[in-house]
C-alpha atoms as a PDB file:
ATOM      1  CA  UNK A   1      37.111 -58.226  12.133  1.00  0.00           C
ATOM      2  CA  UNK A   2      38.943 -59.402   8.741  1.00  0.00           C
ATOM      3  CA  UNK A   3      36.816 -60.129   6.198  1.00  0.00           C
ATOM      4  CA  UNK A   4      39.392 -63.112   4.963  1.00  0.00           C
ATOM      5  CA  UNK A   5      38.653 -64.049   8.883  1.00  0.00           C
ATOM      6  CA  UNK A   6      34.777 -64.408   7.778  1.00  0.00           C
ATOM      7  CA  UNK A   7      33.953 -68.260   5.988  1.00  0.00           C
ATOM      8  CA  UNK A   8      31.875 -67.247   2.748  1.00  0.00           C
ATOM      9  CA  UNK A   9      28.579 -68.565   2.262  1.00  0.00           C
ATOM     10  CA  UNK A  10      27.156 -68.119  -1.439  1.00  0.00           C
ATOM     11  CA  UNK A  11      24.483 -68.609  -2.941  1.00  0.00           C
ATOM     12  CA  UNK A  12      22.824 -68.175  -6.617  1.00  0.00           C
ATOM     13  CA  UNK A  13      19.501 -68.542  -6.877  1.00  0.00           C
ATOM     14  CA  UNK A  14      17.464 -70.047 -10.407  1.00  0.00           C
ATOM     15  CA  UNK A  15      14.008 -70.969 -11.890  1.00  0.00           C
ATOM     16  CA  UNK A  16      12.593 -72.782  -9.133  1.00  0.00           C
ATOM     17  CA  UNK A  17      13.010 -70.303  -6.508  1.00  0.00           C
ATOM     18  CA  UNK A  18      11.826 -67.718  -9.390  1.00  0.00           C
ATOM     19  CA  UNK A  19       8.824 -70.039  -9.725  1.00  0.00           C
ATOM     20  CA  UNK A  20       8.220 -69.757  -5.373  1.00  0.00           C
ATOM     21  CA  UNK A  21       8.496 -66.336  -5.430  1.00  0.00           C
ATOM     22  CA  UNK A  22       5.385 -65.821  -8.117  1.00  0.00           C
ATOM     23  CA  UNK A  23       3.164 -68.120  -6.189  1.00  0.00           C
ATOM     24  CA  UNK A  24       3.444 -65.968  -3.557  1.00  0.00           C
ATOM     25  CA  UNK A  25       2.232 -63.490  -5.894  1.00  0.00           C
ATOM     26  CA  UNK A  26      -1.265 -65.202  -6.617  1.00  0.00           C
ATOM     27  CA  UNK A  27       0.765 -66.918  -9.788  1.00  0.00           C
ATOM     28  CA  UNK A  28       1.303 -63.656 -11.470  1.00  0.00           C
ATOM     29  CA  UNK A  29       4.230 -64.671 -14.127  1.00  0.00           C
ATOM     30  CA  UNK A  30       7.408 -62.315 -12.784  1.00  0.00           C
ATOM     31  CA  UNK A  31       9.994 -61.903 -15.966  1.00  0.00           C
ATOM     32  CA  UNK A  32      12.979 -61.888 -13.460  1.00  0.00           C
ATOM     33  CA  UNK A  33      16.187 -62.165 -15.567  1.00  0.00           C
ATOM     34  CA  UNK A  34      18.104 -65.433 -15.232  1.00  0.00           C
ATOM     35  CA  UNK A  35      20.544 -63.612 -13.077  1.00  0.00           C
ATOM     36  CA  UNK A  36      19.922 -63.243  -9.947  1.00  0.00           C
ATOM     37  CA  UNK A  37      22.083 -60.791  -7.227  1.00  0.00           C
ATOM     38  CA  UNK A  38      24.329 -63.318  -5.145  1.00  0.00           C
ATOM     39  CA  UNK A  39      23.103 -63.339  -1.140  1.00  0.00           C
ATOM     40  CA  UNK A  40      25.641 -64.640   1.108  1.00  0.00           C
ATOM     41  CA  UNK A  41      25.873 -64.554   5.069  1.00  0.00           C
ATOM     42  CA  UNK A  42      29.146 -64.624   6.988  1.00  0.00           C
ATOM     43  CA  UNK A  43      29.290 -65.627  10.739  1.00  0.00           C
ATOM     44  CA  UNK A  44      29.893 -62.420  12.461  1.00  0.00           C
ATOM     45  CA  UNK A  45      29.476 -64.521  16.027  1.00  0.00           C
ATOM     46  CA  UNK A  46      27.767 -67.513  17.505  1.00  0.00           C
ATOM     47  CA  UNK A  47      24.525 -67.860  15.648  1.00  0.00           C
ATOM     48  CA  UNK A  48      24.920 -63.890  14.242  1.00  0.00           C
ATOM     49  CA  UNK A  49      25.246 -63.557  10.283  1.00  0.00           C
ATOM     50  CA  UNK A  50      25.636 -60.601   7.814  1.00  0.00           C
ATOM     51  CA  UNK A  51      25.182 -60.352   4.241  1.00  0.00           C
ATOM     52  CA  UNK A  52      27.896 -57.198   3.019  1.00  0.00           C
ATOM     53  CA  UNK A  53      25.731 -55.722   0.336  1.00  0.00           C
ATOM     54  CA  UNK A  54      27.313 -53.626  -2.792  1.00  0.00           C
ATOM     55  CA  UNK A  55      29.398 -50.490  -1.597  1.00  0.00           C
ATOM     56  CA  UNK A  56      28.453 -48.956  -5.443  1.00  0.00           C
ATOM     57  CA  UNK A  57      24.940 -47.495  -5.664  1.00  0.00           C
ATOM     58  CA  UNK A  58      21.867 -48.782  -6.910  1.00  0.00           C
ATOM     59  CA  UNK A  59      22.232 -51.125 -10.294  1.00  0.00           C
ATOM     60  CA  UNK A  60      20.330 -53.688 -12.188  1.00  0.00           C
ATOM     61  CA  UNK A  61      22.857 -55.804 -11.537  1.00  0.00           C
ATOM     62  CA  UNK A  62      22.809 -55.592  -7.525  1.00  0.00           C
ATOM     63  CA  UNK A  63      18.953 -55.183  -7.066  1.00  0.00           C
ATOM     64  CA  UNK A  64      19.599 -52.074  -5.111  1.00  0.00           C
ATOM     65  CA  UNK A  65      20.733 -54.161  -2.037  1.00  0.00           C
ATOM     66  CA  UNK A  66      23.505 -52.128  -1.818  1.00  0.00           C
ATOM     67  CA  UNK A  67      22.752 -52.491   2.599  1.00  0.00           C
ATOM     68  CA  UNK A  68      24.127 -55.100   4.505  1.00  0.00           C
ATOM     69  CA  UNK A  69      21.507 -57.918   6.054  1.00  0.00           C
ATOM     70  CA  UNK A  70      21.939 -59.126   9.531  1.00  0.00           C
ATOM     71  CA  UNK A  71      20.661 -62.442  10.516  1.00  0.00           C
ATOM     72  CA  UNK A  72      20.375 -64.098  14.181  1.00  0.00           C
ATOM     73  CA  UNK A  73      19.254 -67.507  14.491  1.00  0.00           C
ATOM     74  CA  UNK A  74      16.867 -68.726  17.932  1.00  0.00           C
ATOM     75  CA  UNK A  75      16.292 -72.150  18.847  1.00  0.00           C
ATOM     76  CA  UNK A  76      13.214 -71.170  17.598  1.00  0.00           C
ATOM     77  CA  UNK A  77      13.172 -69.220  14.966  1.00  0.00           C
ATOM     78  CA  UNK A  78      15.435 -66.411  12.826  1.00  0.00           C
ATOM     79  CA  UNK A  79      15.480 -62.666  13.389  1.00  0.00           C
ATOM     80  CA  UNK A  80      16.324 -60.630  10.189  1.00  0.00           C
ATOM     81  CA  UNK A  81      18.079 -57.219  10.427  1.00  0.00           C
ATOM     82  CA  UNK A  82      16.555 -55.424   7.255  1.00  0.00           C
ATOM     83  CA  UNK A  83      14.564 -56.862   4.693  1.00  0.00           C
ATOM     84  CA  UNK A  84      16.033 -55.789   1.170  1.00  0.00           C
ATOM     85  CA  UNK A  85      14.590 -53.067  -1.673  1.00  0.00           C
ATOM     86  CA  UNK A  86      11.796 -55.569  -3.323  1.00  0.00           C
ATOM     87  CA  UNK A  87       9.926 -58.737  -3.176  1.00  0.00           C
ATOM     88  CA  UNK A  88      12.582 -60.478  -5.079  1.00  0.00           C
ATOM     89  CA  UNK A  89      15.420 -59.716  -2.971  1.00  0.00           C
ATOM     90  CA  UNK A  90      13.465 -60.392   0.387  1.00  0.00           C
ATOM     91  CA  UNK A  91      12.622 -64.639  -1.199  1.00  0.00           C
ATOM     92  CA  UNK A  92      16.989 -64.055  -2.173  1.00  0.00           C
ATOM     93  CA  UNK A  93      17.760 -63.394   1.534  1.00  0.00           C
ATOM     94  CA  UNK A  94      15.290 -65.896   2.834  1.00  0.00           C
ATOM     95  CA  UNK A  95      16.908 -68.558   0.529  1.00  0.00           C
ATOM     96  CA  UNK A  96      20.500 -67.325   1.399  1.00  0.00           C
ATOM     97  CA  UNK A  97      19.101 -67.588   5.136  1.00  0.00           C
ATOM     98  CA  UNK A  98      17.960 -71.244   4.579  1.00  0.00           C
ATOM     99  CA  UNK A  99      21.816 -72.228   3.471  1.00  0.00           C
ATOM    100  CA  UNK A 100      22.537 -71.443   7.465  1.00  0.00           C
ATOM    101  CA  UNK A 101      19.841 -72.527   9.255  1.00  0.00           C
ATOM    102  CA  UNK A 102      16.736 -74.400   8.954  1.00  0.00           C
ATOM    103  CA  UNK A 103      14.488 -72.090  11.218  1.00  0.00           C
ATOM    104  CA  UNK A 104      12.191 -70.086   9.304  1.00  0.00           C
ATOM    105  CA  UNK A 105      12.472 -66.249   9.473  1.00  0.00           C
ATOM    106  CA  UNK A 106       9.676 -65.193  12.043  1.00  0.00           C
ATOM    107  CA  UNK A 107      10.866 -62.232  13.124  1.00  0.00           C
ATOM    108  CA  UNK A 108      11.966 -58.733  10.601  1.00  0.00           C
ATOM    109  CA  UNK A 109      13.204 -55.742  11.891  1.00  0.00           C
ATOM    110  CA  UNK A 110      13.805 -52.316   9.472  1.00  0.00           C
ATOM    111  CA  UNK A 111      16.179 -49.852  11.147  1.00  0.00           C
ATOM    112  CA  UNK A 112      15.380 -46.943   9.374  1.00  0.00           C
ATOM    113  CA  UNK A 113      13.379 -45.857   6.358  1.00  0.00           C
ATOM    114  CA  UNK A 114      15.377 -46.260   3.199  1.00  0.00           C
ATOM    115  CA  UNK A 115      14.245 -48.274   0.624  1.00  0.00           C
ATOM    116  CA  UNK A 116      17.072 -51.740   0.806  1.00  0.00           C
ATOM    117  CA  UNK A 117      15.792 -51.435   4.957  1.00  0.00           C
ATOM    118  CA  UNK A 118      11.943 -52.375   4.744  1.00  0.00           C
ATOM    119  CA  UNK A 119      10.584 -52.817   0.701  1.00  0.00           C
ATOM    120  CA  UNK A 120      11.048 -56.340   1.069  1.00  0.00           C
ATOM    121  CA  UNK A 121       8.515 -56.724   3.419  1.00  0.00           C
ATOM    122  CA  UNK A 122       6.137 -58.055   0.881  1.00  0.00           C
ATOM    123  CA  UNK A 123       7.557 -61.144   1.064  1.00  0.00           C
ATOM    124  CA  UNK A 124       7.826 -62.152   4.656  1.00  0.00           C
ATOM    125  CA  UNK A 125       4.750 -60.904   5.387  1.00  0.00           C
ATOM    126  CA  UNK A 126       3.257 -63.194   3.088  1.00  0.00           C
ATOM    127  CA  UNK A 127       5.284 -66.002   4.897  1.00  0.00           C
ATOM    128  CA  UNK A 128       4.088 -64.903   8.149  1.00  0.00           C
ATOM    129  CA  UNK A 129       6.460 -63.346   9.511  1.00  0.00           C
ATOM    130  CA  UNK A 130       6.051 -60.409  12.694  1.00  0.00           C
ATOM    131  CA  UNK A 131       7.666 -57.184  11.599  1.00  0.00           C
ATOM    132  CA  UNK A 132       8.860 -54.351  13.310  1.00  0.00           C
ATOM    133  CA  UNK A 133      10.130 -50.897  13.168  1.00  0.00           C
ATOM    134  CA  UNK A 134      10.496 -47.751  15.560  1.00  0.00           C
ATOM    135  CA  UNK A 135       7.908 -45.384  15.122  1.00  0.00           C
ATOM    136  CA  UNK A 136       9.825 -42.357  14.237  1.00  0.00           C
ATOM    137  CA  UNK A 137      10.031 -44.468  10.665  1.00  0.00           C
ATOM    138  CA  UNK A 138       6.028 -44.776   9.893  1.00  0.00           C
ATOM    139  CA  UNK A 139       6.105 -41.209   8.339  1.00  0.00           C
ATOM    140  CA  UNK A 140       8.707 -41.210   6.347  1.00  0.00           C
ATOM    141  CA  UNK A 141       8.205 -44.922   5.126  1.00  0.00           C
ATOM    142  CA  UNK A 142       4.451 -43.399   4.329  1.00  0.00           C
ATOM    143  CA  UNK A 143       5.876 -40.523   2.695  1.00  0.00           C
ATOM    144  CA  UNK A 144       9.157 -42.278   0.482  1.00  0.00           C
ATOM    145  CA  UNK A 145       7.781 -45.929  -0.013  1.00  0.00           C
ATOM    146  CA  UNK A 146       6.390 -44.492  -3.261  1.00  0.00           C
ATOM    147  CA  UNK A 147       9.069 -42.066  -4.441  1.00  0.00           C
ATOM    148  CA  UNK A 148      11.712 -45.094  -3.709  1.00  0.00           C
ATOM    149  CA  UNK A 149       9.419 -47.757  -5.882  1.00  0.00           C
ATOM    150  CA  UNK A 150       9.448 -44.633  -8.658  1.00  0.00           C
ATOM    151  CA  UNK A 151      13.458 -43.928  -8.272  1.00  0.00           C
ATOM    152  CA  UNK A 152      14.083 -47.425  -8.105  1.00  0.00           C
ATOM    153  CA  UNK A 153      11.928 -48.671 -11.628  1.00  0.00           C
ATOM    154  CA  UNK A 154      13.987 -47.186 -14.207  1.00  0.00           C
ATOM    155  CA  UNK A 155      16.932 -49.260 -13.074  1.00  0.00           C
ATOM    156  CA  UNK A 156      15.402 -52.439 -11.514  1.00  0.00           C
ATOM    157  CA  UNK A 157      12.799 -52.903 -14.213  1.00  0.00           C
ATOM    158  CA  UNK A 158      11.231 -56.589 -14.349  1.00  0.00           C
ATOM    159  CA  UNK A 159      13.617 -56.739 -10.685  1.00  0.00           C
ATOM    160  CA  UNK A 160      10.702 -54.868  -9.253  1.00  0.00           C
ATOM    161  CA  UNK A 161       7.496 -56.232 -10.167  1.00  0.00           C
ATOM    162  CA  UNK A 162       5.892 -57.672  -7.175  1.00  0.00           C
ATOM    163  CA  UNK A 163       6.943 -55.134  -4.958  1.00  0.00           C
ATOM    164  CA  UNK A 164       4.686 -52.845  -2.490  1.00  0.00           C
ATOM    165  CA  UNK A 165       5.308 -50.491   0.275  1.00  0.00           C
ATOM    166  CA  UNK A 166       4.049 -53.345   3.212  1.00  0.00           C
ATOM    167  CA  UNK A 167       4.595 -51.008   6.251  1.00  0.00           C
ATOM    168  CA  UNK A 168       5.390 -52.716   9.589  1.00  0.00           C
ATOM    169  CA  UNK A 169       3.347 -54.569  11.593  1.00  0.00           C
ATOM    170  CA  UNK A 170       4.644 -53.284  15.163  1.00  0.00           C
ATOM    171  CA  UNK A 171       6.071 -50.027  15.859  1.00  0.00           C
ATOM    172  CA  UNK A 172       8.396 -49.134  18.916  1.00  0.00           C
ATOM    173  CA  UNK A 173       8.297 -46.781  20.875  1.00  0.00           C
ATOM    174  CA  UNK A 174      10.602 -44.622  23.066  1.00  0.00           C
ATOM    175  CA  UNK A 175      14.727 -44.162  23.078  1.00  0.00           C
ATOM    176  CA  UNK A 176      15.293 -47.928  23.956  1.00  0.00           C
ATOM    177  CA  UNK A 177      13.745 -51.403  23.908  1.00  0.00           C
ATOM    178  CA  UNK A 178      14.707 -54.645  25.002  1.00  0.00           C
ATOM    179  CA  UNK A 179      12.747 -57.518  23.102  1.00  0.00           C
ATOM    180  CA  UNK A 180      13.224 -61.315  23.710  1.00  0.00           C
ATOM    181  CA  UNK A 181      13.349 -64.081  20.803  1.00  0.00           C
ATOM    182  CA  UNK A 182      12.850 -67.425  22.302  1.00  0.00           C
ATOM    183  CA  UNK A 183      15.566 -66.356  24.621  1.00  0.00           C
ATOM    184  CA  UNK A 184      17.745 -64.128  22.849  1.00  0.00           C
ATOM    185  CA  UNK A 185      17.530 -60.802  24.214  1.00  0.00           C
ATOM    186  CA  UNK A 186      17.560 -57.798  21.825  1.00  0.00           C
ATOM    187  CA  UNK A 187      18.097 -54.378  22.662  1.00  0.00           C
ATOM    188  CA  UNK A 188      17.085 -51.276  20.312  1.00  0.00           C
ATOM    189  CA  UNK A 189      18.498 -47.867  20.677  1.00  0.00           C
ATOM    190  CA  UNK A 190      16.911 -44.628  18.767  1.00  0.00           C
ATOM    191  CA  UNK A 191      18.096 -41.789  19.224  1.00  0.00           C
ATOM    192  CA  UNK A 192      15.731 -39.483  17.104  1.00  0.00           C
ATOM    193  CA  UNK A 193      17.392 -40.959  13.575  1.00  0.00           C
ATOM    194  CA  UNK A 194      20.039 -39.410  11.657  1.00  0.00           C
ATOM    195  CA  UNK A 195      20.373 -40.426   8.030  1.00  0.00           C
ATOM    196  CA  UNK A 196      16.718 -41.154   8.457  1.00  0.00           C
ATOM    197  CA  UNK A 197      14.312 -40.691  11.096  1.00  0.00           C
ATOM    198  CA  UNK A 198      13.700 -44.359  12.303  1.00  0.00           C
ATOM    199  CA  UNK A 199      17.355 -45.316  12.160  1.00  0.00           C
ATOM    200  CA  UNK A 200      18.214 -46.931  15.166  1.00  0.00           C
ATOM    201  CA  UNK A 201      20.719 -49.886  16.879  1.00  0.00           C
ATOM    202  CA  UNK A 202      19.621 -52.909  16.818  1.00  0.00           C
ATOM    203  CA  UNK A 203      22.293 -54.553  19.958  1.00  0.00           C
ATOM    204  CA  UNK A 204      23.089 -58.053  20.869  1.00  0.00           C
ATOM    205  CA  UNK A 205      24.346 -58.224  24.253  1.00  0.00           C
ATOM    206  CA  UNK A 206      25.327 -61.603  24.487  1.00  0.00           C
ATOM    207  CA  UNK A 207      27.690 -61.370  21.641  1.00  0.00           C
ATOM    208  CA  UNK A 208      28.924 -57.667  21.711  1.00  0.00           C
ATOM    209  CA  UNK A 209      27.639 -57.786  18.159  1.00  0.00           C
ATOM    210  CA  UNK A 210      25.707 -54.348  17.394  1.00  0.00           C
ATOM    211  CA  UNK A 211      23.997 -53.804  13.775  1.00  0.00           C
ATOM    212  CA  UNK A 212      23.790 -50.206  13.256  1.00  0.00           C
ATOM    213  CA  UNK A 213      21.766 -49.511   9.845  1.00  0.00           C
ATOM    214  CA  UNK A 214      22.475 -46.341   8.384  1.00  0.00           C
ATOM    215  CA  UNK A 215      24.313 -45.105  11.599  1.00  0.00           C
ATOM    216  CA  UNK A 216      27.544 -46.330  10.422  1.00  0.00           C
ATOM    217  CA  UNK A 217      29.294 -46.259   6.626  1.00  0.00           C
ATOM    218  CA  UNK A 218      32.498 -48.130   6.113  1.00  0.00           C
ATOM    219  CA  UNK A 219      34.252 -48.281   3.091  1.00  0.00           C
ATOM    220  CA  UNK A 220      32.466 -45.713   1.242  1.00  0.00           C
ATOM    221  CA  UNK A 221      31.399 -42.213   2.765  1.00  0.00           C
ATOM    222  CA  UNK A 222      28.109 -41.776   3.923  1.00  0.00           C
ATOM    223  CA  UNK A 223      24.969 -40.493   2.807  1.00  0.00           C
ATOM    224  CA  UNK A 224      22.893 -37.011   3.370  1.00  0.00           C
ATOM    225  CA  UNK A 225      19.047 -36.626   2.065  1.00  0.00           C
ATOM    226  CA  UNK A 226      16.422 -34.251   3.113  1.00  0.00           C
ATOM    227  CA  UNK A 227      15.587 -35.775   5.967  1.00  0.00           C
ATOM    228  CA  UNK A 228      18.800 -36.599   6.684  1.00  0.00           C
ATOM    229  CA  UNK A 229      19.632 -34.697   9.937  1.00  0.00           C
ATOM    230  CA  UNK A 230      23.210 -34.454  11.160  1.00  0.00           C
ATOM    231  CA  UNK A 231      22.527 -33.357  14.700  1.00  0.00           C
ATOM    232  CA  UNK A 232      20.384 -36.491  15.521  1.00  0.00           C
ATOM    233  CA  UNK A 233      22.648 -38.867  13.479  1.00  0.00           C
ATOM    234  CA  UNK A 234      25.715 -37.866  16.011  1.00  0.00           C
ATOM    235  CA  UNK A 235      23.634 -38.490  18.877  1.00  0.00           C
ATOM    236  CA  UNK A 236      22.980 -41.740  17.404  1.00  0.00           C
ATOM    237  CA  UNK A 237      26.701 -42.673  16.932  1.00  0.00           C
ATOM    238  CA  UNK A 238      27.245 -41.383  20.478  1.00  0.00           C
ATOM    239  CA  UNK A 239      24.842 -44.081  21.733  1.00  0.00           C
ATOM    240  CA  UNK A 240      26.946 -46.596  19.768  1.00  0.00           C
ATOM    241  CA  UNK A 241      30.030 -45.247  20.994  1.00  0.00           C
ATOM    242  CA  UNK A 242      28.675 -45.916  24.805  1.00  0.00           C
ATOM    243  CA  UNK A 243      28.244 -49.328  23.646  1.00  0.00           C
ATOM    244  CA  UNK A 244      31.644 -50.291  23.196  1.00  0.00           C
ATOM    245  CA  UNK A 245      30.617 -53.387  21.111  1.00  0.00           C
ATOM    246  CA  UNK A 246      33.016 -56.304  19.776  1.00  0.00           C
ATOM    247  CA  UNK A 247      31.875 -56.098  16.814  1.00  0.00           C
ATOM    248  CA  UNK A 248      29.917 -53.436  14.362  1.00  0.00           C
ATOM    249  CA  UNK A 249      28.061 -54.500  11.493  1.00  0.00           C
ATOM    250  CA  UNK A 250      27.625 -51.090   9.577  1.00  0.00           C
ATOM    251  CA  UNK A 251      24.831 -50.263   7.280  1.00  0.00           C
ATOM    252  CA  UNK A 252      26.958 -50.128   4.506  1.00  0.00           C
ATOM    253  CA  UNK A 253      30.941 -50.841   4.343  1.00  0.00           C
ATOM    254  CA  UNK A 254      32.415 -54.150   5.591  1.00  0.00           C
ATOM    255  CA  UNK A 255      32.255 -55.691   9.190  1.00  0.00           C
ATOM    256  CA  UNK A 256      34.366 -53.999  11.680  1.00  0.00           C
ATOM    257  CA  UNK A 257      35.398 -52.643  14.644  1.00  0.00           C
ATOM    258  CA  UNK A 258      34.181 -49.003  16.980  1.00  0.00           C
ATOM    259  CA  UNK A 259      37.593 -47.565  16.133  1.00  0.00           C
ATOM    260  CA  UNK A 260      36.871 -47.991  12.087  1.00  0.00           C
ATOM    261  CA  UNK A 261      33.529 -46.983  12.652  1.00  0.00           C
ATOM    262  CA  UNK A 262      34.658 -43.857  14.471  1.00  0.00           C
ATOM    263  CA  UNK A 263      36.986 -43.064  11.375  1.00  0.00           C
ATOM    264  CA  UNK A 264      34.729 -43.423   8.857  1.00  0.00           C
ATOM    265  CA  UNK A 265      31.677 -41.892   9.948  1.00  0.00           C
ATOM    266  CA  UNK A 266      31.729 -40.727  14.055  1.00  0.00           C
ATOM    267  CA  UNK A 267      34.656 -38.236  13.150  1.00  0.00           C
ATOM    268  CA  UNK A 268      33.431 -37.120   9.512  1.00  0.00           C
ATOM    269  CA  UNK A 269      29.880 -35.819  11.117  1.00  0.00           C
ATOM    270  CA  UNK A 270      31.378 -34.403  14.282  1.00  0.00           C
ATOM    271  CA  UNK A 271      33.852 -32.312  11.777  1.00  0.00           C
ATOM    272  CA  UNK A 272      31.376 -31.325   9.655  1.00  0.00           C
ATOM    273  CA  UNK A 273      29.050 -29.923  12.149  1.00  0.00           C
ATOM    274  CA  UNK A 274      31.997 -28.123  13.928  1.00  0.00           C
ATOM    275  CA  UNK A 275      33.549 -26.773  10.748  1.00  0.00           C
ATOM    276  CA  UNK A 276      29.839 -25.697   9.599  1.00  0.00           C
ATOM    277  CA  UNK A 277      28.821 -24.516  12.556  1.00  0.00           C
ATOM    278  CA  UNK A 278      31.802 -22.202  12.689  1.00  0.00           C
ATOM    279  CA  UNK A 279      31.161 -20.424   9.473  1.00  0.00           C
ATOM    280  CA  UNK A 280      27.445 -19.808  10.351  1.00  0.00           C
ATOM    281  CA  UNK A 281      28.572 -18.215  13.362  1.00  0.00           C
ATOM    282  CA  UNK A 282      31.168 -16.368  11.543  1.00  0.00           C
ATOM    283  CA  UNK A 283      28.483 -15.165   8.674  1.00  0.00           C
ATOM    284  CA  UNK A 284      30.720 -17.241   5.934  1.00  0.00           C
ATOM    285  CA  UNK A 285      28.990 -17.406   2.656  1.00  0.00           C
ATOM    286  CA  UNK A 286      27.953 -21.200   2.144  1.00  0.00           C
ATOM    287  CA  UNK A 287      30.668 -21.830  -0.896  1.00  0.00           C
ATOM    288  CA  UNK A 288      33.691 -20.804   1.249  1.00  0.00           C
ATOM    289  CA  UNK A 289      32.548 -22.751   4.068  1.00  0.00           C
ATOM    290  CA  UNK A 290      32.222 -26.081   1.261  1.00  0.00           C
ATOM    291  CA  UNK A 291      35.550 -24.892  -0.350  1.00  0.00           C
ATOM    292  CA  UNK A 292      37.592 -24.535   2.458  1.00  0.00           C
ATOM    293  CA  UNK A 293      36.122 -28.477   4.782  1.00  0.00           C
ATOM    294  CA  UNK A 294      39.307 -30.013   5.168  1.00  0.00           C
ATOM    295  CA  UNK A 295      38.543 -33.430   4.015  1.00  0.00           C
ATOM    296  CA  UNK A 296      42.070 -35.081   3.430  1.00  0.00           C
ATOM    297  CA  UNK A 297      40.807 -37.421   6.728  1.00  0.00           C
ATOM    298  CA  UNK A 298      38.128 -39.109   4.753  1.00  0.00           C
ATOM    299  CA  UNK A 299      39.817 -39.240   0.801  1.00  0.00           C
ATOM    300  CA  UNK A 300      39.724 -42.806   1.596  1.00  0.00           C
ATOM    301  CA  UNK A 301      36.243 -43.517   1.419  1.00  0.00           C
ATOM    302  CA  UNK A 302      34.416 -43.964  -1.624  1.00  0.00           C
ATOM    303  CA  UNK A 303      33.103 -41.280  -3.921  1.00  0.00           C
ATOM    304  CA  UNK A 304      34.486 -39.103  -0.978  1.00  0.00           C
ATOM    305  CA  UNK A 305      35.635 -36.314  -3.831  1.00  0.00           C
ATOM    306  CA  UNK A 306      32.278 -36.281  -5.462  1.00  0.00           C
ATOM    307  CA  UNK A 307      30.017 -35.755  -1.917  1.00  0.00           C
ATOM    308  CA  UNK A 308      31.712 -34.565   0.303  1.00  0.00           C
ATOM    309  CA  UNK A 309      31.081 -31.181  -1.172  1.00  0.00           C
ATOM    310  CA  UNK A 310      27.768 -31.680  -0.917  1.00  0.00           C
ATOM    311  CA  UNK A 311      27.515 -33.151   2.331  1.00  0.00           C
ATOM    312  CA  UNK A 312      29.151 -29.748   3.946  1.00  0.00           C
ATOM    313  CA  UNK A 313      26.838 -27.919   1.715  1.00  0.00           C
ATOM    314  CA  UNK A 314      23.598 -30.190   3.420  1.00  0.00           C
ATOM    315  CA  UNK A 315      25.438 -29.714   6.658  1.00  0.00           C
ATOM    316  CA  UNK A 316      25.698 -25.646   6.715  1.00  0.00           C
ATOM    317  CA  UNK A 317      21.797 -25.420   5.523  1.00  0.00           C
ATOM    318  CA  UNK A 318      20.906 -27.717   8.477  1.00  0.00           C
ATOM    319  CA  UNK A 319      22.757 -25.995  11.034  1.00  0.00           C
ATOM    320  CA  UNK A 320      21.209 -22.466   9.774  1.00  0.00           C
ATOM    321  CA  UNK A 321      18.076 -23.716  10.818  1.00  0.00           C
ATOM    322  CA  UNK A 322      18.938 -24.601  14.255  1.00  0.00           C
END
């Protein structure tokens, strides 16, 4: 879908909603800057929202919610697809939330385990919310929470403070559940993770409207980390693939269709893994195999020039091991 097609809904936030945010805190003074990172949801379908986070990585400026936020309103309350990197930028989204509806947020769901996914569950836990995650991401939301807070403070700074690693509340279980808010039905799909272990689909049936998490980059190329795993993340795109939805909201990248998704991410993994998995079987050395990845498909992502080098490189060592 065009983004022109998609009406804009701003919003800047000030002192007063600076001033909320530290009550919730016990009335510990927060020295937020002035400035706060602009949350805005565009109707993706009836009563389904996204916020299209930063495409550039994590800044000051952007409060490392450099994800895109989904948002799906109830007659009885609001679902929320990912809950931001800290406290600050969950009250943002709950504010940007209230510009579209008036129900309350009562439900959060993190896809996977990467910091802009679940370390803003400080704050709707402390509004009450339920929150909920597959279980596949309790270890490595254990295991990161901490080294993401640490990453995260030498360029968020005062944008921090007030944030803690508030796990979920409710883990699922298995390769696919179907949950029901106040009569919306929900469907999530895991397929053991791929750029992180708890990614999975989070699938709107009504509206053809799936929100994929980390599963899908548009826009800019995706993302490998040690426990990134390649194998898993293409059976995860294959699930989305089966799908066939109207319309894809990816984890990072603007809202679009399967085909784009396919382009940007579907084929770059698949051609990765075959052109890796080739040279280990052939016993090529691991800097041929990088140097000679024929990326021209994908030189119109972002940063593709810089990672894509090391994204083969990740690739090859994973496929060793298998």
């Amino acid at each position: 879908m065009p983004r022109h097609l998609l009406p804009r809904i701003a919003l800047k936030h000030g002192l007063k909603h600076m001033r909320q945010a530290a009550a919730l805190l016990g009335g510990c003074a927060l020295a937020w800057a002035a400035q706060a990172v602009e949350v805005s949801f565009q109707p993706v379908a009836p009563n389904v929202y996204a916020h299209v986070g930063d495409t550039e990585g994590r800044t000051y400026e952007n409060e490392a919610l450099n994800a895109n936020i989904g948002l799906v309103v109830t007659p009885a309350g609001a679902l929320l697809i990912d809950s931001g990197a800290t406290f600050k930028t969950g009250a943002d989204i709950a504010a940007a939330a209230r510009k579209v509806t008036p129900q309350p947020i009562r439900w959060v769901v993190n896809t996977g385990g990467q910091d802009h996914r679940w370390l803003g569950n400080g704050y709707f836990k402390a509004q009450g919310a339920d929150t909920l995650a597959h279980a596949n991401a309790q270890a490595d939301m254990q295991a990161r929470g901490p080294e993401h807070l640490r990453a995260n403070a030498p360029v968020l700074k005062d944008k921090q403070d007030g944030t803690e690693p508030v796990l979920p509340a409710r883990w699922l279980q298995g390769p696919d559940n179907t949950l029901d808010f106040c009569g919306v039905s929900v469907r999530f799909i895991h397929r053991n993770g791929g750029h992180t272990p708890g990614d999975m689909l989070v699938v709107l049936p009504a509206s053809g409207v799936v929100f994929t998490g980390d599963v899908v980059y548009t826009d800019r190329i995706l993302g490998l980390h040690p426990v990134s795993k390649t194998k898993t993340w293409v059976a995860s795109f294959e699930a989305l693939e089966a799908l066939q939805p109207t319309v894809v909201v990816p984890g990072h990248g603007s809202v679009t269709t399967l085909a784009q998704a396919q382009r940007d991410t579907g084929n770059l993994l698949k051609a990765m893994r075959a052109h890796a998995g080739k040279a280990v079987e052939a016993g090529t050395d691991i800097g041929t195999a990088v140097k000679t990845f024929d990326g021209t498909p994908f030189k119109h992502l972002k940063h593709a020039d810089v990672w894509l080098p090391q994204l083969v490189n990740r690739t090859y060592l994973e496929m060793e091991q298998e």
